[in-house]
C-alpha atoms as a PDB file:
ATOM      1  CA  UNK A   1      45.836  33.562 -30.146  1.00  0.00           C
ATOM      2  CA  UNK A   2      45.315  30.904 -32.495  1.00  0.00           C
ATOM      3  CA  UNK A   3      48.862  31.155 -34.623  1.00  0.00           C
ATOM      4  CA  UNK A   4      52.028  32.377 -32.762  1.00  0.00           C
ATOM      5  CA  UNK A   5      54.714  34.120 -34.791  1.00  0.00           C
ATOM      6  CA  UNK A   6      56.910  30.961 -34.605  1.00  0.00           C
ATOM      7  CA  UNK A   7      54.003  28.504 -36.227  1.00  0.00           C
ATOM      8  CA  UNK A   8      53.656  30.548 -38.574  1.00  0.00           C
ATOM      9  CA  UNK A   9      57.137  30.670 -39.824  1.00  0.00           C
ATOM     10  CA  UNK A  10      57.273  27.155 -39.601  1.00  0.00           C
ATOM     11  CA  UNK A  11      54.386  26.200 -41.515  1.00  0.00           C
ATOM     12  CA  UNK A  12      55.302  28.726 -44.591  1.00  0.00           C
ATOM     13  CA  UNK A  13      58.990  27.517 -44.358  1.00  0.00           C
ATOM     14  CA  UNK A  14      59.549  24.274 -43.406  1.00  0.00           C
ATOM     15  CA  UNK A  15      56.049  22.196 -43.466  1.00  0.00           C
ATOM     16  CA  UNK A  16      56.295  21.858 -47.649  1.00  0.00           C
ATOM     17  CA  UNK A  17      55.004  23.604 -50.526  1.00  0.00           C
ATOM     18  CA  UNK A  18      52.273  21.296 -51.938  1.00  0.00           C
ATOM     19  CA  UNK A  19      49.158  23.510 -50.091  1.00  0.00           C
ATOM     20  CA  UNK A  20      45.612  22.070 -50.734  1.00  0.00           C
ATOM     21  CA  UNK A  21      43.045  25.095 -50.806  1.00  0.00           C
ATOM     22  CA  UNK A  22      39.881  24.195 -49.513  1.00  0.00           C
ATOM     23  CA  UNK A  23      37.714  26.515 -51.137  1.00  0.00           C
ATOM     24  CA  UNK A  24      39.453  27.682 -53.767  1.00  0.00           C
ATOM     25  CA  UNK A  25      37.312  28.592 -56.986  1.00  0.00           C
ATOM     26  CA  UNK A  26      37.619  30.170 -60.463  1.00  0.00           C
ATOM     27  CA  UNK A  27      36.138  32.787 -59.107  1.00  0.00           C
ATOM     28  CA  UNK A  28      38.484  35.807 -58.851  1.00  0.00           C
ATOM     29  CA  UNK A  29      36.621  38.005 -56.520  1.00  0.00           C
ATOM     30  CA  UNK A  30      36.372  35.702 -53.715  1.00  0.00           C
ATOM     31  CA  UNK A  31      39.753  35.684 -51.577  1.00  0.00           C
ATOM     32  CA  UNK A  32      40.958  33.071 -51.965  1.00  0.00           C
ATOM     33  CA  UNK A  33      41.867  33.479 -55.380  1.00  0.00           C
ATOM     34  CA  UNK A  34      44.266  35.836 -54.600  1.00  0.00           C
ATOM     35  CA  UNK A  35      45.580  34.518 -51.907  1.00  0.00           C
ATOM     36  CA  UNK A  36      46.506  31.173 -54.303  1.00  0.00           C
ATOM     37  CA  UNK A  37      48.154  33.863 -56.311  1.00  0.00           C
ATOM     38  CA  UNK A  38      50.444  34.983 -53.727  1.00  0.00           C
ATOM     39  CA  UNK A  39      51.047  31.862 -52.131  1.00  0.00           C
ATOM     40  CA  UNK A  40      52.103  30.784 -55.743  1.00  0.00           C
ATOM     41  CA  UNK A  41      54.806  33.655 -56.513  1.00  0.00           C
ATOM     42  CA  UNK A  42      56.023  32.313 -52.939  1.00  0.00           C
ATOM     43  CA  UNK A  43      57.007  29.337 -54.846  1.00  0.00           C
ATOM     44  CA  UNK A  44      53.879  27.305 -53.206  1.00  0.00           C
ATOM     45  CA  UNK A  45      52.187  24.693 -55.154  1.00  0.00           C
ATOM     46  CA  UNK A  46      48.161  25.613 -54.494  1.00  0.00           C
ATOM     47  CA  UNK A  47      45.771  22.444 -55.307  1.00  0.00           C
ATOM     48  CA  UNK A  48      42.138  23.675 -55.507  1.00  0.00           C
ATOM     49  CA  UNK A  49      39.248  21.965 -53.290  1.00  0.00           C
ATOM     50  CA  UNK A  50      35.834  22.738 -54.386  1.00  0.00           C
ATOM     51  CA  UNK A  51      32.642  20.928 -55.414  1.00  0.00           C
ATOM     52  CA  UNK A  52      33.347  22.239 -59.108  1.00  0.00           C
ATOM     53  CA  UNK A  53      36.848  20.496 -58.969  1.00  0.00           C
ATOM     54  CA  UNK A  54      37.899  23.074 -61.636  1.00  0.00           C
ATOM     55  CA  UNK A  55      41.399  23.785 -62.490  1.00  0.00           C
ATOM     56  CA  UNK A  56      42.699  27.738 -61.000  1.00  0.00           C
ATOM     57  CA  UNK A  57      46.162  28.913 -61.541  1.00  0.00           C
ATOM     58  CA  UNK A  58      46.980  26.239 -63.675  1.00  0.00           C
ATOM     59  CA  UNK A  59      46.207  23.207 -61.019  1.00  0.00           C
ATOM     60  CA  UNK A  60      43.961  20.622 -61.212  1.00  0.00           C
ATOM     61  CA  UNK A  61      41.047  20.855 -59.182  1.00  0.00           C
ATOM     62  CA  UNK A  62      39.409  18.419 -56.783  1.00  0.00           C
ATOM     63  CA  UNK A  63      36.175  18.154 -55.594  1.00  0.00           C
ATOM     64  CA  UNK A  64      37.619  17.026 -51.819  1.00  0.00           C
ATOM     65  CA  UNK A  65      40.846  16.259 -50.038  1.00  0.00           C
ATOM     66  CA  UNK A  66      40.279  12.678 -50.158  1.00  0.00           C
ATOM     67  CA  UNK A  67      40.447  13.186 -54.231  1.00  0.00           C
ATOM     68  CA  UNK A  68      43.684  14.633 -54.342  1.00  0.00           C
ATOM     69  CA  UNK A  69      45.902  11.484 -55.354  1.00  0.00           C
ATOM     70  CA  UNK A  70      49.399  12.822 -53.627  1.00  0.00           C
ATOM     71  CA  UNK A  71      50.409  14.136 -50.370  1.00  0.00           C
ATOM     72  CA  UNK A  72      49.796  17.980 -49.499  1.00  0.00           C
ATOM     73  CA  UNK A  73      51.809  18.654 -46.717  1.00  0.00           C
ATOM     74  CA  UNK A  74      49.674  22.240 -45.867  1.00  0.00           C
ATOM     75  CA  UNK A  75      45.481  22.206 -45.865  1.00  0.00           C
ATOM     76  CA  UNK A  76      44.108  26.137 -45.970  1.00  0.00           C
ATOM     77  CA  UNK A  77      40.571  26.608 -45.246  1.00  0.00           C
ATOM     78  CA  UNK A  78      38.581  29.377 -46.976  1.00  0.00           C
ATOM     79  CA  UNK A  79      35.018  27.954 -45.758  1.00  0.00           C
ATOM     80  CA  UNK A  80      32.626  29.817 -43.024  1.00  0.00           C
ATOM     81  CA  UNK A  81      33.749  28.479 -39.216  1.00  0.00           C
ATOM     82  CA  UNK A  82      30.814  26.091 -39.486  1.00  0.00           C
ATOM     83  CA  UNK A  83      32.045  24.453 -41.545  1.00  0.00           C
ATOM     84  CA  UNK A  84      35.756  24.354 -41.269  1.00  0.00           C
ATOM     85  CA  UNK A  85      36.344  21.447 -38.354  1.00  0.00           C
ATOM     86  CA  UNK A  86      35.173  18.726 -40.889  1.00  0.00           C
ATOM     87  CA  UNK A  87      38.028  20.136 -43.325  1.00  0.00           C
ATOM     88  CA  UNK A  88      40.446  19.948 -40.751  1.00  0.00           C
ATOM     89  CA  UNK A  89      39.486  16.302 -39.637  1.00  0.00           C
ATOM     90  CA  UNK A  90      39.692  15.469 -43.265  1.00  0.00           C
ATOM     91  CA  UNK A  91      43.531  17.260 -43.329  1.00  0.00           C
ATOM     92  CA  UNK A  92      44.391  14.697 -40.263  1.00  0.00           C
ATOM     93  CA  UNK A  93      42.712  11.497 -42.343  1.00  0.00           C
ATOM     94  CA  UNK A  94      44.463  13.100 -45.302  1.00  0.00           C
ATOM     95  CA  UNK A  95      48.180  13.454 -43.689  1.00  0.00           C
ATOM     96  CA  UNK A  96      48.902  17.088 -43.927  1.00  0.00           C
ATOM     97  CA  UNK A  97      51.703  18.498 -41.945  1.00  0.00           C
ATOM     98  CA  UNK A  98      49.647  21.709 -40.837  1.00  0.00           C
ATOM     99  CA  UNK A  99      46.176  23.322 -41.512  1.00  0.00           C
ATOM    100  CA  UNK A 100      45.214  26.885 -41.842  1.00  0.00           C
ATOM    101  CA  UNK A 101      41.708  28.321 -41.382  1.00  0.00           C
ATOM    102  CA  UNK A 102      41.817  31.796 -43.144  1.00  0.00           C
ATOM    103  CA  UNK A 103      40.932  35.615 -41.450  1.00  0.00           C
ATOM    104  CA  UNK A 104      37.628  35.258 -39.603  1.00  0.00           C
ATOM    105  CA  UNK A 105      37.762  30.969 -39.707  1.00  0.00           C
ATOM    106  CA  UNK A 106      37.466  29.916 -36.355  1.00  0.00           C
ATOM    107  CA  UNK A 107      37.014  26.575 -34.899  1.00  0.00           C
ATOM    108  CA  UNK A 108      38.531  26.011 -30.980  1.00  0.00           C
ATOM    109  CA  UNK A 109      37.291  22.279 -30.988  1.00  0.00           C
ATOM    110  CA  UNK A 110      38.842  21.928 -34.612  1.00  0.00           C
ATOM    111  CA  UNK A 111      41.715  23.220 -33.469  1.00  0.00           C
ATOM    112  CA  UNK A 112      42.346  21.377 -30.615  1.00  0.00           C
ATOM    113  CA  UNK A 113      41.764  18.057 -32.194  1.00  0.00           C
ATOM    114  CA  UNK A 114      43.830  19.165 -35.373  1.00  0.00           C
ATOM    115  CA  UNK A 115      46.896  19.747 -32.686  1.00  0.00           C
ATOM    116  CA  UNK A 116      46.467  16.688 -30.442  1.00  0.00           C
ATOM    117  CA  UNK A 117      46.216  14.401 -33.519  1.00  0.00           C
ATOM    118  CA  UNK A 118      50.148  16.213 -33.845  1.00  0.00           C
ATOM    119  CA  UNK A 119      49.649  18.748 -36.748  1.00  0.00           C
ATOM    120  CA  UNK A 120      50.408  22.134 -37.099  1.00  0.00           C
ATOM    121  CA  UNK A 121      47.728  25.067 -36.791  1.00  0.00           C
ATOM    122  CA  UNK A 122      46.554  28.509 -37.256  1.00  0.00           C
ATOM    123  CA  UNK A 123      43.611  30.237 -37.069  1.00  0.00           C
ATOM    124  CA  UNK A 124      42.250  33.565 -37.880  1.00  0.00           C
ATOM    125  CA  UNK A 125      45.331  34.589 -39.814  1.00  0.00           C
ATOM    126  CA  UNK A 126      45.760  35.144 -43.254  1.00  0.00           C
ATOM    127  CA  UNK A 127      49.332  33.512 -45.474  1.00  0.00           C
ATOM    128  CA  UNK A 128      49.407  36.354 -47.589  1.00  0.00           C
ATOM    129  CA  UNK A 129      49.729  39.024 -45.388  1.00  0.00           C
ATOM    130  CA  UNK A 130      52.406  36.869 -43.597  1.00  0.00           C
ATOM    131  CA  UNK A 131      54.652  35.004 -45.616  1.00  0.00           C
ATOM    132  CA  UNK A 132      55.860  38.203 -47.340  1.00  0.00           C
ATOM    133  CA  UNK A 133      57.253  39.712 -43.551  1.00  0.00           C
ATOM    134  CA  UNK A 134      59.066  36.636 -43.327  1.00  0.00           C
ATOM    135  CA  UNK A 135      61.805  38.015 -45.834  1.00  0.00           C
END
């Protein structure tokens, strides 16, 4: 299991609130979309990361991590498995406290590196259905 119960809390409560959403479009059927949504009314600040670098929810966009010009403690990852260990490299070059590959992201390798390089991780797991059980 890629995301124990106590990880989990940590990340959503103590890690920050400045989350960088790699994937994150102004497309509103995709998921996450709504996930930004609910990670927003959470009181998160969501940062959108995607080649359009348009602005969703009312944040600026940014066309890759190494773009964004502040710190974002938490990096999610809406992109297919394939492609999701260079995104979580890019969160350890970047400085984030924790990354997050979304329902069905899976990377072992990426998630071993992301962890010995001293950052938080889950996998496979999806911040909207859990932060709300956390209340």
């Amino acid at each position: 299991m890629y995301g124990d119960e106590a990880t989990i809390r940590k990340i959503l409560t103590e890690l920050g609130d400045t989350w960088a959403v790699v994937g994150l479009s102004s497309n509103q059927r995709r998921a996450a979309y709504g996930v930004a949504q609910v990670l927003q009314r959470y009181g998160k600040r969501v940062v959108p990361v995607h080649p359009k670098a348009e602005t969703v929810h009312g944040e600026q966009g940014y066309a890759s991590l190494a773009d964004i010009p502040f710190d974002v403690e938490v990096v999610e990852v809406f992109v297919n498995s394939e492609l999701a260990g260079p995104v979580a490299d890019d969160a350890v070059a970047k400085g984030a406290r924790a990354v997050w590959f979304q329902l069905d992201v899976i990377d072992e390798a990426a998630y071993d590196r992301t962890r010995a390089a001293g950052l938080e991780m889950v996998m496979d797991r999806c911040p909207a259905i859990e932060i709300p059980l956390l209340r």
